[in-house]
N, C-alpha and C. Protein backbone atom coordinates (compact mmCIF):
# COMPACT_ATOMS: atom_id res chain seq x y z
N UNK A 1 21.78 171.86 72.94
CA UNK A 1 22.61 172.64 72.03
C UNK A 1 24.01 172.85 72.60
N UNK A 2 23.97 172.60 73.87
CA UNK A 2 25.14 173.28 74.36
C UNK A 2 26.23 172.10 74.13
N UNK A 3 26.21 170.34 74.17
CA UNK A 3 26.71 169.44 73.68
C UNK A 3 27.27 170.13 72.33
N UNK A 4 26.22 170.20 71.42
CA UNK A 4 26.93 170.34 70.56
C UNK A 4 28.02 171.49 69.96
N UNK A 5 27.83 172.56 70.68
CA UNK A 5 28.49 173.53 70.78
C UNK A 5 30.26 172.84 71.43
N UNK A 6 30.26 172.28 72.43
CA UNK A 6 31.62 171.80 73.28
C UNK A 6 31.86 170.84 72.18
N UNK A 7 31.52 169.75 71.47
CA UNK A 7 32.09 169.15 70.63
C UNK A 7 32.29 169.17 69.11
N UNK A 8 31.57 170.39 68.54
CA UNK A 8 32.40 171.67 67.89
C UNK A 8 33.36 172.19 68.14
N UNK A 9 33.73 172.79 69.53
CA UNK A 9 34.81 173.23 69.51
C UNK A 9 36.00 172.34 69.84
N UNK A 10 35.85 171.03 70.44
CA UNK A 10 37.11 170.22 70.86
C UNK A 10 37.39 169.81 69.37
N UNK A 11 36.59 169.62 68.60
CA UNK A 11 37.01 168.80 67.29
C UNK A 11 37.98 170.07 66.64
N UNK A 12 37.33 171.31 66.40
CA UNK A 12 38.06 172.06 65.31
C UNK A 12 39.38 172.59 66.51
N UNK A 13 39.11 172.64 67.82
CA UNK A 13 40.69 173.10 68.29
C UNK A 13 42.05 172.11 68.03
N UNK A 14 41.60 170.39 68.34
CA UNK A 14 42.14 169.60 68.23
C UNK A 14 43.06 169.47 66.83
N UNK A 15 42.29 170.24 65.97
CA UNK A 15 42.45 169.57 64.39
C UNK A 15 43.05 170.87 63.97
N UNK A 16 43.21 171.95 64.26
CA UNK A 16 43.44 173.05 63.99
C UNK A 16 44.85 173.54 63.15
N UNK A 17 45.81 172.57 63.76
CA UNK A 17 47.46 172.36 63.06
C UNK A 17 47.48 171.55 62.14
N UNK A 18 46.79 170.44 62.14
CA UNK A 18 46.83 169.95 60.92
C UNK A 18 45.81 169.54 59.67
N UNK A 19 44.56 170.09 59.94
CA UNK A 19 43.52 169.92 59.45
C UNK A 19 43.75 170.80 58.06
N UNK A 20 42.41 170.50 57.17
CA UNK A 20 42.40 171.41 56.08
C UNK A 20 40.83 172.15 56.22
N UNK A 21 40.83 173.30 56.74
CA UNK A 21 39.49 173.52 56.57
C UNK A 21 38.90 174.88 55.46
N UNK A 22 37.90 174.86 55.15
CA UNK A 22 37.15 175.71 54.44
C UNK A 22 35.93 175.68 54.33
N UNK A 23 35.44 177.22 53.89
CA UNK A 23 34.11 177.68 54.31
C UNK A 23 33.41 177.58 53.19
N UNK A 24 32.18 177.69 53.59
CA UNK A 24 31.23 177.85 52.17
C UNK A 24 29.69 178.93 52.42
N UNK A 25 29.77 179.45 51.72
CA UNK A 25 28.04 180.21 51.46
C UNK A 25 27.25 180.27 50.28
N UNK A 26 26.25 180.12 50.84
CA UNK A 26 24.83 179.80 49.84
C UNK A 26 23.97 180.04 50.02
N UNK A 27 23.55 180.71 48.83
CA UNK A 27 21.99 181.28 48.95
C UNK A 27 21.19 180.28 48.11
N UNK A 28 19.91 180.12 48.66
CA UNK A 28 19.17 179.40 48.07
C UNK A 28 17.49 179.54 47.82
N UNK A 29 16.61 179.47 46.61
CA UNK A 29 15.51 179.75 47.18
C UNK A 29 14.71 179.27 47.76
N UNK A 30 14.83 177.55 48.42
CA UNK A 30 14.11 177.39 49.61
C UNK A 30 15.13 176.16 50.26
N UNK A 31 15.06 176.55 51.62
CA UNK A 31 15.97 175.26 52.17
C UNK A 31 15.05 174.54 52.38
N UNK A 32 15.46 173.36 51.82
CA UNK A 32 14.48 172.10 51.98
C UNK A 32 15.38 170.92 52.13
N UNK A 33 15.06 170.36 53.49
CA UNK A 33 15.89 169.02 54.32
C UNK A 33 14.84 168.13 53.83
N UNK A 34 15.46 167.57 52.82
CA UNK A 34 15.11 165.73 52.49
C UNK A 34 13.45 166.02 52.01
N UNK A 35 13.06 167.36 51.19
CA UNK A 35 11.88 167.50 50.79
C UNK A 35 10.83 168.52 51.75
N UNK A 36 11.29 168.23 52.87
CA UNK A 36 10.74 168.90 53.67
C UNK A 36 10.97 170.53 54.02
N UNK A 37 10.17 171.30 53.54
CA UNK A 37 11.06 173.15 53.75
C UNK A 37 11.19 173.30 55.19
N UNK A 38 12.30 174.16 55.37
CA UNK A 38 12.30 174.74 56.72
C UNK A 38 12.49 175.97 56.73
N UNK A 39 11.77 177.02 55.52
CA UNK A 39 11.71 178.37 55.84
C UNK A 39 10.43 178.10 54.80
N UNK A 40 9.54 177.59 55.06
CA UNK A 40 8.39 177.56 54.88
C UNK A 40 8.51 178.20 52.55
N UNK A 41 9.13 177.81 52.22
CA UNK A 41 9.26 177.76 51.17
C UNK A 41 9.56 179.18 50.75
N UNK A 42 10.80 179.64 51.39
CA UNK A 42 11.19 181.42 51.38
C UNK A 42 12.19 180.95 51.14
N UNK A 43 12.96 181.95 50.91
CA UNK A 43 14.82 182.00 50.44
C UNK A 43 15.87 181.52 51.93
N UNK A 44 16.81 181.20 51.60
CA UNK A 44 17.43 180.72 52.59
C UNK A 44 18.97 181.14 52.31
N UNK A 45 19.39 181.86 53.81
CA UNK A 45 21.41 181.93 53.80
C UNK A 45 22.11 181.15 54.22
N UNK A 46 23.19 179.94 53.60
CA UNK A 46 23.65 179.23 54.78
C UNK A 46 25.17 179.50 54.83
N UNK A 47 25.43 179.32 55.87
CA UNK A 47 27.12 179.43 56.25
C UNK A 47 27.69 178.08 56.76
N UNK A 48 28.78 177.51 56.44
CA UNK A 48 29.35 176.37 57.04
C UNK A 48 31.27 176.76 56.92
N UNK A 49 31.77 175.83 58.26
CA UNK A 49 32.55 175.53 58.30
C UNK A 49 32.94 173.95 57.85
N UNK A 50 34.02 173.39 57.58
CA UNK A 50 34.33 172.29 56.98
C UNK A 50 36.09 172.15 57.58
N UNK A 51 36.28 170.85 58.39
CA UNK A 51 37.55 170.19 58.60
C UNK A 51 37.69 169.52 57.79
N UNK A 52 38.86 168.66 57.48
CA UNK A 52 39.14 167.10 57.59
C UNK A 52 40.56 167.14 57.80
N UNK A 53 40.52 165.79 58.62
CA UNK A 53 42.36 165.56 58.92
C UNK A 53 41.81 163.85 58.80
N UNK A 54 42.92 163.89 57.59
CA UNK A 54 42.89 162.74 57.63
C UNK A 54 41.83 161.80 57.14
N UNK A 55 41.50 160.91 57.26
CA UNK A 55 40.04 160.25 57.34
C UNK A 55 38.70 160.73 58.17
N UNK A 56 39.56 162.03 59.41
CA UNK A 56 38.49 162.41 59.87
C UNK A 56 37.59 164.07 59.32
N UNK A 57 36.29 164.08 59.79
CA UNK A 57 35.91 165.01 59.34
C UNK A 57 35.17 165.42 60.15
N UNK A 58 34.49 167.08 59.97
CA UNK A 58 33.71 167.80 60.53
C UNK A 58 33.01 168.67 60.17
N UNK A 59 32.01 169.16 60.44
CA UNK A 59 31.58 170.89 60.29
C UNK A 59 30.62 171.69 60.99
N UNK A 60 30.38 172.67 60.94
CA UNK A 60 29.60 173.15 61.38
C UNK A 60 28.65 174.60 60.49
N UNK A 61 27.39 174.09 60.50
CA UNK A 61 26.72 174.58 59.64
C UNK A 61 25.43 175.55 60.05
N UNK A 62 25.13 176.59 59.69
CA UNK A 62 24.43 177.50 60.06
C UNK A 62 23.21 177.87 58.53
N UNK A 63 21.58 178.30 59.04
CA UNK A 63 20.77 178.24 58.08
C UNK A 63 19.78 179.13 58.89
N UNK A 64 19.01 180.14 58.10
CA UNK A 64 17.84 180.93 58.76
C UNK A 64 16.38 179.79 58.11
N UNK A 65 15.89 179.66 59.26
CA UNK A 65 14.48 178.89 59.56
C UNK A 65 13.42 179.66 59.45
N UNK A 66 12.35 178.84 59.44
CA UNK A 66 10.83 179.41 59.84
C UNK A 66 10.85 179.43 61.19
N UNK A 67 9.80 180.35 62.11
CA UNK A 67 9.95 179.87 63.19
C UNK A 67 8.51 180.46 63.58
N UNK A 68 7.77 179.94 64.38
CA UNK A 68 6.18 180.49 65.23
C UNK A 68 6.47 181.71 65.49
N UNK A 69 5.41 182.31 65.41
CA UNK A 69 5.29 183.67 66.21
C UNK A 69 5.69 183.81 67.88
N UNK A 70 5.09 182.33 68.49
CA UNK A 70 5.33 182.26 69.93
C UNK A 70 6.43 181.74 70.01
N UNK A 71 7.58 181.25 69.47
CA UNK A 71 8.99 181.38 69.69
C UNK A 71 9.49 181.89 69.87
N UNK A 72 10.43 181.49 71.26
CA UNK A 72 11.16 182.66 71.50
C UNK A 72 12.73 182.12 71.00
N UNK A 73 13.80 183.30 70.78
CA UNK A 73 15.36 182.88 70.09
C UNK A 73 15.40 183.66 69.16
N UNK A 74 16.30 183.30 68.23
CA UNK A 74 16.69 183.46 67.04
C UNK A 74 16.12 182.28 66.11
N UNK A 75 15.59 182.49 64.58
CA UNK A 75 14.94 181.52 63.71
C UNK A 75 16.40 181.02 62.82
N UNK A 76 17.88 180.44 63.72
CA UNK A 76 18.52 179.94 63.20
C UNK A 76 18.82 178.77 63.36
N UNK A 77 19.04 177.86 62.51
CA UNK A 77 19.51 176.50 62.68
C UNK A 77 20.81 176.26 63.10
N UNK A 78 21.90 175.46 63.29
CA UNK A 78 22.69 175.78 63.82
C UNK A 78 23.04 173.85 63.86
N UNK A 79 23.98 173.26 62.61
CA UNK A 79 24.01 171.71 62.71
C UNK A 79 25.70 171.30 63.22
N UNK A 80 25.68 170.43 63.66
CA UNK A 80 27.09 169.57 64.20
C UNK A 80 27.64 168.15 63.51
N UNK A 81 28.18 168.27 62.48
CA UNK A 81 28.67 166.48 62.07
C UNK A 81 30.16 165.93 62.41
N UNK A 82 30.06 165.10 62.93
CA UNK A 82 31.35 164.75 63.31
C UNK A 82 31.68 163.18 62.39
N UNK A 83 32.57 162.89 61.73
CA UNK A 83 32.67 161.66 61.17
C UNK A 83 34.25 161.29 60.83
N UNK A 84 33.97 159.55 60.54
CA UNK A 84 35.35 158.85 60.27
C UNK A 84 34.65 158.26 59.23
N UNK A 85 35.83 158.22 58.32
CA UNK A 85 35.84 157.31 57.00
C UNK A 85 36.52 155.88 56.98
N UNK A 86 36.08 154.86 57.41
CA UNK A 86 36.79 153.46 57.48
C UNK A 86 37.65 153.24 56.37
N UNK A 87 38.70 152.82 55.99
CA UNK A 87 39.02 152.55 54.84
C UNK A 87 39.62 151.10 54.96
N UNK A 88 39.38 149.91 53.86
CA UNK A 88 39.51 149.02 53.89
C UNK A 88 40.28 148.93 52.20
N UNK A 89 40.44 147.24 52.19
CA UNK A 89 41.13 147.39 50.66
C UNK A 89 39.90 147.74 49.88
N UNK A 90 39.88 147.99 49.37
CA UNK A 90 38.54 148.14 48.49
C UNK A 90 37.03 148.77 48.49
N UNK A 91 37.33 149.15 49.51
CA UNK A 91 36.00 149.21 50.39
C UNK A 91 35.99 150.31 52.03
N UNK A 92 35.04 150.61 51.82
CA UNK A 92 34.85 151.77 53.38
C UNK A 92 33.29 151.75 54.03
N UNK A 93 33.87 152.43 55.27
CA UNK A 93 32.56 152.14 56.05
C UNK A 93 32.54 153.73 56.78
N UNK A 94 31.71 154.62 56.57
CA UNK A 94 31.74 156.17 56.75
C UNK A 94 30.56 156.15 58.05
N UNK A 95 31.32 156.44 58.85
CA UNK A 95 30.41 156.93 60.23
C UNK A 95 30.29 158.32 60.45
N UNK A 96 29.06 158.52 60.96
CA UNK A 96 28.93 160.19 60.97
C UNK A 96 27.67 160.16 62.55
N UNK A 97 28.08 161.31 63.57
CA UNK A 97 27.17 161.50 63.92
C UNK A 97 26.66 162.96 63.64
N UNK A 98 25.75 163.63 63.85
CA UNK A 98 24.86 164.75 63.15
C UNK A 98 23.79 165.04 64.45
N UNK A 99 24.20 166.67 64.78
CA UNK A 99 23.15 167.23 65.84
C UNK A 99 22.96 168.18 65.34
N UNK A 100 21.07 168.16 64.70
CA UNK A 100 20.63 169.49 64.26
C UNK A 100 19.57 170.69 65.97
N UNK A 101 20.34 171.43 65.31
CA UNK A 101 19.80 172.17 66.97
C UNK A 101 19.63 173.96 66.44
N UNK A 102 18.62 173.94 67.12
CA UNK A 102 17.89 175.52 66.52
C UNK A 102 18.37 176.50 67.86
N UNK A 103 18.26 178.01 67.50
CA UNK A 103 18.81 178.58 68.60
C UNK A 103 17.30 179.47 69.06
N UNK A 104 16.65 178.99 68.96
CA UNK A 104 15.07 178.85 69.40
C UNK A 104 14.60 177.63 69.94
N UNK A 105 13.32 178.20 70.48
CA UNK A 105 12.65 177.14 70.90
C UNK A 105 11.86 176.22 70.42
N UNK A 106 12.27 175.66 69.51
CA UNK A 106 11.27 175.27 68.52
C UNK A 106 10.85 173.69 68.55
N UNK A 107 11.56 173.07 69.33
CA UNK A 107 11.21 171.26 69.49
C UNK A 107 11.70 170.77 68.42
N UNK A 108 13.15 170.94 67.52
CA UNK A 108 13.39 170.28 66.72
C UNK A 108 15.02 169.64 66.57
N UNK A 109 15.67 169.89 67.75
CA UNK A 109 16.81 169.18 67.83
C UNK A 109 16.60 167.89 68.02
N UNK A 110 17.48 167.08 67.16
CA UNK A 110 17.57 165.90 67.01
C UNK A 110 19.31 165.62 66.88
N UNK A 111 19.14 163.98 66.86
CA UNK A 111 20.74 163.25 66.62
C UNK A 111 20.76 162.58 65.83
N UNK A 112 21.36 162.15 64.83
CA UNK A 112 21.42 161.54 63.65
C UNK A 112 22.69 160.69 63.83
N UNK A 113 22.71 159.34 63.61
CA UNK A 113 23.72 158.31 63.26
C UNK A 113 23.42 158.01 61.78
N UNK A 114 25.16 157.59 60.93
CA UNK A 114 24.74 157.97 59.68
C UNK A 114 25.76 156.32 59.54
N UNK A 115 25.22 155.77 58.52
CA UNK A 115 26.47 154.74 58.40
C UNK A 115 26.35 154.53 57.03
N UNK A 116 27.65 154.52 56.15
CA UNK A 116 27.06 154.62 54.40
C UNK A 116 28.70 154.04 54.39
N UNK A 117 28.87 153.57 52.36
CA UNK A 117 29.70 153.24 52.05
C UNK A 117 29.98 154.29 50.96
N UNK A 118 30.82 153.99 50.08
CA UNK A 118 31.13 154.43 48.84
C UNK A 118 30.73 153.28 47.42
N UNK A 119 29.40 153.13 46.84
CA UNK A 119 29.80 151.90 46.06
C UNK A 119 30.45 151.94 44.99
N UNK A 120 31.11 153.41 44.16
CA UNK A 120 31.86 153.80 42.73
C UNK A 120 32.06 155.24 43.28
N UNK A 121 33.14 155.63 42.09
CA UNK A 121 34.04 156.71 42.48
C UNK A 121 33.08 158.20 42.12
N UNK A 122 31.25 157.95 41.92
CA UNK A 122 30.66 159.05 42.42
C UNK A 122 29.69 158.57 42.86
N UNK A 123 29.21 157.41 43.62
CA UNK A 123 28.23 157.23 43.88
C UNK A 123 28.16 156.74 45.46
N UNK A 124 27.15 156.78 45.98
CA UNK A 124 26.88 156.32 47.92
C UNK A 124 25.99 155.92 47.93
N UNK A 125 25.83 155.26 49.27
CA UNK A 125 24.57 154.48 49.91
C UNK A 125 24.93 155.23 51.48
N UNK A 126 23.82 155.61 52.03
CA UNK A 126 24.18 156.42 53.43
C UNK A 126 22.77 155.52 54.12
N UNK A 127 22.81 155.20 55.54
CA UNK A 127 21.74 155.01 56.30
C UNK A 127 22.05 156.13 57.08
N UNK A 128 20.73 156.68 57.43
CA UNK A 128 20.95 157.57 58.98
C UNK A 128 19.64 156.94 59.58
N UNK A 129 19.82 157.40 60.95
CA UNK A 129 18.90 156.81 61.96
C UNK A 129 18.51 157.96 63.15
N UNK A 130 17.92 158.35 63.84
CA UNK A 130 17.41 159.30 64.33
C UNK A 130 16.67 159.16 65.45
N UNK A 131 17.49 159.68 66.76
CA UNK A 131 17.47 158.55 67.84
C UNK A 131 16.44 159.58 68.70
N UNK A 132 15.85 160.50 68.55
CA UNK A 132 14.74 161.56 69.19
C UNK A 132 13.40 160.77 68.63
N UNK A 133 13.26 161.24 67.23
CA UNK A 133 12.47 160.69 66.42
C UNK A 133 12.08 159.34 65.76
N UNK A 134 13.24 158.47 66.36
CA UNK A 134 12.71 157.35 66.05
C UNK A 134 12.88 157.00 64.52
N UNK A 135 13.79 157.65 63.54
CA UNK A 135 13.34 157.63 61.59
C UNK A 135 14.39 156.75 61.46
N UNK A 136 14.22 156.75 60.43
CA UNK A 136 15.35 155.46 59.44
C UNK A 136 15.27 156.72 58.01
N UNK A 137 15.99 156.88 57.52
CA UNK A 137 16.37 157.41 56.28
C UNK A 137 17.36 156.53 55.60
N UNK A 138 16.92 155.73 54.80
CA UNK A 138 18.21 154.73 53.57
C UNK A 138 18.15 156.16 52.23
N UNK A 139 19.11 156.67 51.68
CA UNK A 139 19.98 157.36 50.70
C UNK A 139 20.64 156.73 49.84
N UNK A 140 20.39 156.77 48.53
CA UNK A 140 21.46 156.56 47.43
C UNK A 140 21.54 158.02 46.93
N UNK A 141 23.17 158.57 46.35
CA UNK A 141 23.06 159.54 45.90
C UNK A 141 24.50 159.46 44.72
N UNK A 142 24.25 160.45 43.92
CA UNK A 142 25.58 160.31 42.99
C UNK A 142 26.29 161.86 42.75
N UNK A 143 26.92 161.78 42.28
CA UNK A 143 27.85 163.40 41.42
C UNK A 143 28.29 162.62 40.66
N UNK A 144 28.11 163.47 38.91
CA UNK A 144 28.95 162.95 38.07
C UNK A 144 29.32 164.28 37.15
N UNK A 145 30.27 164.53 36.42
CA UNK A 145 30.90 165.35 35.76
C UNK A 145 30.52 165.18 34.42
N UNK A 146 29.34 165.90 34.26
CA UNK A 146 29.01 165.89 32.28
C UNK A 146 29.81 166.06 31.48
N UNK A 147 31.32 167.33 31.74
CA UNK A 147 31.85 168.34 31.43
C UNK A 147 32.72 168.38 32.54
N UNK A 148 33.69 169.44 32.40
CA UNK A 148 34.59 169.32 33.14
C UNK A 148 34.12 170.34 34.08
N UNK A 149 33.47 171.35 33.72
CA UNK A 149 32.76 172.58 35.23
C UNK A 149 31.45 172.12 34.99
N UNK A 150 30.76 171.21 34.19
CA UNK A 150 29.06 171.25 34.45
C UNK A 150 29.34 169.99 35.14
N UNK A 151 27.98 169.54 36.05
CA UNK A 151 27.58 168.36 36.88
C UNK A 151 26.18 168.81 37.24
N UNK A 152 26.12 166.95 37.54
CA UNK A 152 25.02 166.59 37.75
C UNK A 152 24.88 165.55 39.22
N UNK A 153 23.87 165.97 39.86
CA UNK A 153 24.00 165.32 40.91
C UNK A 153 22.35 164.59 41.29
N UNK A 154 22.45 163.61 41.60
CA UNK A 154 21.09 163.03 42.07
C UNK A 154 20.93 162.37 43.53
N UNK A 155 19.88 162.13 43.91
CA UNK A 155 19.45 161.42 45.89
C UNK A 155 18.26 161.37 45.85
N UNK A 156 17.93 159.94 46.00
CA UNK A 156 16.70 159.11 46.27
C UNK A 156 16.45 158.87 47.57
N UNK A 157 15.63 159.14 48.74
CA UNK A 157 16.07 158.50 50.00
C UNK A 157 14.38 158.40 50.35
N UNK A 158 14.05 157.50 51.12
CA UNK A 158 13.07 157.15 51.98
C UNK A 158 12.77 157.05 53.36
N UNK A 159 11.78 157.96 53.74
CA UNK A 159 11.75 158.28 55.18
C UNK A 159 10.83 157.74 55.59
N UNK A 160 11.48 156.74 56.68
CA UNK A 160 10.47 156.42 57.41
C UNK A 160 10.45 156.27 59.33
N UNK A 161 9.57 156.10 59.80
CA UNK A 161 9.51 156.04 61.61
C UNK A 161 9.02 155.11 62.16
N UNK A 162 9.51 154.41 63.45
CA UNK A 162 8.86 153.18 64.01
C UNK A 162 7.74 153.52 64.66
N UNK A 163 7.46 154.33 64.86
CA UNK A 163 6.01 154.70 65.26
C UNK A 163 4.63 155.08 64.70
N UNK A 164 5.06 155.01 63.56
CA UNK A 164 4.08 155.07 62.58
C UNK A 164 4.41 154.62 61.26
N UNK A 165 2.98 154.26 60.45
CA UNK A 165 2.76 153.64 59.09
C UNK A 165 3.00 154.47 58.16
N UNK A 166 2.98 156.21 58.44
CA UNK A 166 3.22 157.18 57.35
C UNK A 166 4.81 157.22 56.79
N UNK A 167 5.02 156.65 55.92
CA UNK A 167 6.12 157.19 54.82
C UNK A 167 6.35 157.88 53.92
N UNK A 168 7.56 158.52 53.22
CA UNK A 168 7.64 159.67 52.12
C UNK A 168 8.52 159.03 51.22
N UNK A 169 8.83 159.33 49.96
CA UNK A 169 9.87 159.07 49.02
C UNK A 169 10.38 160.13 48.74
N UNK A 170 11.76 160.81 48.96
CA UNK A 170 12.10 161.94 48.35
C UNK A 170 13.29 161.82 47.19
N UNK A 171 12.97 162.56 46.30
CA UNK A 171 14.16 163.00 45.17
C UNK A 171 14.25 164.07 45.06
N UNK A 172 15.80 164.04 44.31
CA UNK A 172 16.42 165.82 43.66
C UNK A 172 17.55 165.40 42.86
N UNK A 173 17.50 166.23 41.75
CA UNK A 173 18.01 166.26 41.01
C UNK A 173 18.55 167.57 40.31
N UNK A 174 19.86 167.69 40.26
CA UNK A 174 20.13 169.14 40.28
C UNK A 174 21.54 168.95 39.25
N UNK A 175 21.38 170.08 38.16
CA UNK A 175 22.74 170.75 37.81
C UNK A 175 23.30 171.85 37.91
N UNK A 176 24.84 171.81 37.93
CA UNK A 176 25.23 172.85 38.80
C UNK A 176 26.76 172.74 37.15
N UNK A 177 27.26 173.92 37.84
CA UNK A 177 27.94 174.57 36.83
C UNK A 177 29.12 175.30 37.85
N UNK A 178 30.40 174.61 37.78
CA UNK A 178 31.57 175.37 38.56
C UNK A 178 32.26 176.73 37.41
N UNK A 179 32.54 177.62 38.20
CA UNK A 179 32.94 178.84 37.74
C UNK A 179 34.74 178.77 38.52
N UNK A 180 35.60 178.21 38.25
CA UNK A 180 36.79 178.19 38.89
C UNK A 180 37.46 179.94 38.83
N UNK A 181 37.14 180.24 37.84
CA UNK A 181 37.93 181.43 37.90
C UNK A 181 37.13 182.59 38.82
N UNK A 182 36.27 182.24 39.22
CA UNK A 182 35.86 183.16 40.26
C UNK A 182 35.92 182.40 41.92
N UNK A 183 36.74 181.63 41.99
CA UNK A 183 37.48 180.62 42.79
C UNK A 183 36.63 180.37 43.85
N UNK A 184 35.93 179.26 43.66
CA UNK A 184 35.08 178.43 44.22
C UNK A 184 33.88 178.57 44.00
N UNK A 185 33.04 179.51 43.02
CA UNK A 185 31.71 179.91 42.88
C UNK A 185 30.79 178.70 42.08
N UNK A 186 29.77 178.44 42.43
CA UNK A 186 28.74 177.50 41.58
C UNK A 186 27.46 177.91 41.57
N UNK A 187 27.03 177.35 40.43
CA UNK A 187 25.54 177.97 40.04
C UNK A 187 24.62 176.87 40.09
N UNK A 188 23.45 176.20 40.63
CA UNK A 188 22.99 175.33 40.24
C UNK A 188 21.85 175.53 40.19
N UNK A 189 20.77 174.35 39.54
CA UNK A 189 19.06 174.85 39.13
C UNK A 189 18.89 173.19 39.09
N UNK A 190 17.97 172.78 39.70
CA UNK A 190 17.15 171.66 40.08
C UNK A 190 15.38 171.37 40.77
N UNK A 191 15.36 170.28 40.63
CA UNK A 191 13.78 169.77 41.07
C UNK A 191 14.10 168.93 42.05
N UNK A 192 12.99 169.14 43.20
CA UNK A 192 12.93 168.66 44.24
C UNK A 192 11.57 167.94 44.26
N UNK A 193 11.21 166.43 44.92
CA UNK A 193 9.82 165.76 45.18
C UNK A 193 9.88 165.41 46.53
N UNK A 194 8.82 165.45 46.54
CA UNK A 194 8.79 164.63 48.13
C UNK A 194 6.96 163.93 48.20
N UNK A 195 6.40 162.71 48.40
CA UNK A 195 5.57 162.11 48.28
C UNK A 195 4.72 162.67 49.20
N UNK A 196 5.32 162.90 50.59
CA UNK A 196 4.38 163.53 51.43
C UNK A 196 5.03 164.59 52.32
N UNK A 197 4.46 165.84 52.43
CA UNK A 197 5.15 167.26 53.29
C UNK A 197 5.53 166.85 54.37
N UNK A 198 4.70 166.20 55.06
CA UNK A 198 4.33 165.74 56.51
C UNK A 198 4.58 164.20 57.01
N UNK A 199 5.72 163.66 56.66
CA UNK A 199 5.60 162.61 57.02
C UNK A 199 5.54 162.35 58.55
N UNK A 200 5.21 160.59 58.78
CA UNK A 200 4.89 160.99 60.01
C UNK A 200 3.84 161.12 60.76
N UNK A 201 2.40 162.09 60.49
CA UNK A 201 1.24 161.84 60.90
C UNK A 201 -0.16 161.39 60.43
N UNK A 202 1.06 159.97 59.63
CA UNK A 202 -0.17 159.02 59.62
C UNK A 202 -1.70 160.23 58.71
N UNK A 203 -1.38 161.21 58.38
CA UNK A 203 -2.01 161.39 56.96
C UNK A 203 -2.80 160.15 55.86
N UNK A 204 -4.38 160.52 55.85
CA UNK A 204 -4.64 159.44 54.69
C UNK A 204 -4.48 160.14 53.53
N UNK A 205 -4.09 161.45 53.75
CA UNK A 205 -4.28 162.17 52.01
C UNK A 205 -2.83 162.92 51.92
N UNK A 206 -2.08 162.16 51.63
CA UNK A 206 -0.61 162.73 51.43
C UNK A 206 -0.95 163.96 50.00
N UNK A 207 0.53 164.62 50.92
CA UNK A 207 0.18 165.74 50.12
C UNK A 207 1.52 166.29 49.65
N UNK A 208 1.63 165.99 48.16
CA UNK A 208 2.94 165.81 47.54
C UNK A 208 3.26 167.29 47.27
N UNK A 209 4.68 166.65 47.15
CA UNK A 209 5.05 168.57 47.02
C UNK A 209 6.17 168.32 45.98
N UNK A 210 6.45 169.17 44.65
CA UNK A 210 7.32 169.04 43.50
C UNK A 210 7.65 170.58 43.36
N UNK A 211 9.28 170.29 43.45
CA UNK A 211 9.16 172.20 43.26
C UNK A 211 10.71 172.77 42.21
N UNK A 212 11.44 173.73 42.13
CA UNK A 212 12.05 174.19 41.54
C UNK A 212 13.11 174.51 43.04
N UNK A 213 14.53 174.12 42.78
CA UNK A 213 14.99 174.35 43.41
C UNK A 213 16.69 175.04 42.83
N UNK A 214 17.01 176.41 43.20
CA UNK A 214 18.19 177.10 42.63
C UNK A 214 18.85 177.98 43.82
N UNK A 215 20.13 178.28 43.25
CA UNK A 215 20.88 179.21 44.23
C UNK A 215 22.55 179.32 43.83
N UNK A 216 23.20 179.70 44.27
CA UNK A 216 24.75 179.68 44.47
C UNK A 216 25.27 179.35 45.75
N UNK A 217 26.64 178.75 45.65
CA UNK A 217 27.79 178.58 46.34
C UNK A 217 29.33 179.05 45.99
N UNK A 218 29.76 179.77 47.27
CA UNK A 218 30.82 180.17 47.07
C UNK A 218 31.46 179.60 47.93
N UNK A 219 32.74 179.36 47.85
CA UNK A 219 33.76 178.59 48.55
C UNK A 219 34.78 179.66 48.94
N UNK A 220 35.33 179.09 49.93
CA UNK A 220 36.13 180.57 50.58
C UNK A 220 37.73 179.75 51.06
């Protein structure tokens, strides 16, 4: 954690004069990473910071977790992304690295390499790769504007690990509704799937999970 803490701070001191940054908060009723809950399907607060200068970008993002009884810390998450946007004629190549790190003891920091393009002016293809765990995650995802404050956003991605045969399929699909005059506020209400809770341990009886997923964001 402490890595990622020092390269949090060199990025946002560095960027500090000329960067554009802003915050965001959100409540939600369950945080769920790629299908998977991490407050055990309870409400969730998150806080983030957000750079960019330039082609480059950053943030740093904060979320209350589940956590064991025999843990010791705080049950907060606590993530690091650092990224460049390639830009070519026509075309880009978006690098990101990503350190999720708990301020407990919980065995779940990991590193994420992310490499994606842009293929249309709302749509992506992201790979991440996951160098603790061993995963591959391929992502397609979109935003599109129904309306000029309603949207719709969708992400298909598939998880899988070299160490095992167990895989998941996850989707979400969510609309959200910008409120400008309450300057930066959004409302959104969506469905979340995921093929299996647990990917990973090689499970013969996957055990799907489909749920309701809502909350707000405010922009600061």
């Amino acid at each position: 954690m402490k890595y990622a803490l020092i390269l949090a701070s060199l990025f946002f001191t560095a960027t500090a004069t000329q960067a554009k940054t802003y915050y965001e908060l959100s409540i939600l009723n369950d945080y769920l990473f790629r299908g998977i809950t991490m407050t055990d399907h309870s409400p969730a607060i998150q806080w983030g910071a957000f750079v960019t200068n330039g082609n480059a970008y950053g943030s740093l993002q904060f979320s209350n977790v589940e956590m064991a009884e025999e843990a010791e810390g705080l049950p907060i998450e606590m993530n690091v992304h650092l990224g460049y946007d390639h830009r070519f004629n026509g075309f880009n190549i978006d690098t990101e690295i990503i350190s999720y790190n708990t301020l407990a003891d919980l065995g779940k920091e990991e590193t994420e390499f992310k490499f994606g393009t842009q293929l249309s002016r709302s749509s992506y293809f992201n790979v991440y790769r996951g160098v603790k765990l061993k995963t591959w995650y391929p992502e397609y995802s979109f935003k599109k504007y129904i309306e000029k404050r309603v949207y719709l956003t969708g992400r298909i991605g598939y998880w899988m690990q070299d160490d095992t045969s167990d895989s998941a399929l996850h989707g979400r699909l969510v609309l959200g509704m910008d409120f400008p005059e309450f300057n930066g506020f959004t409302l959104f209400v969506g469905a979340d799937m995921i093929t299996d809770e647990a990917p990973g341990n090689d499970n013969e009886d996957d055990d799907d999970h489909a749920g309701i997923v809502f909350g707000f964001t405010k922009r600061f």
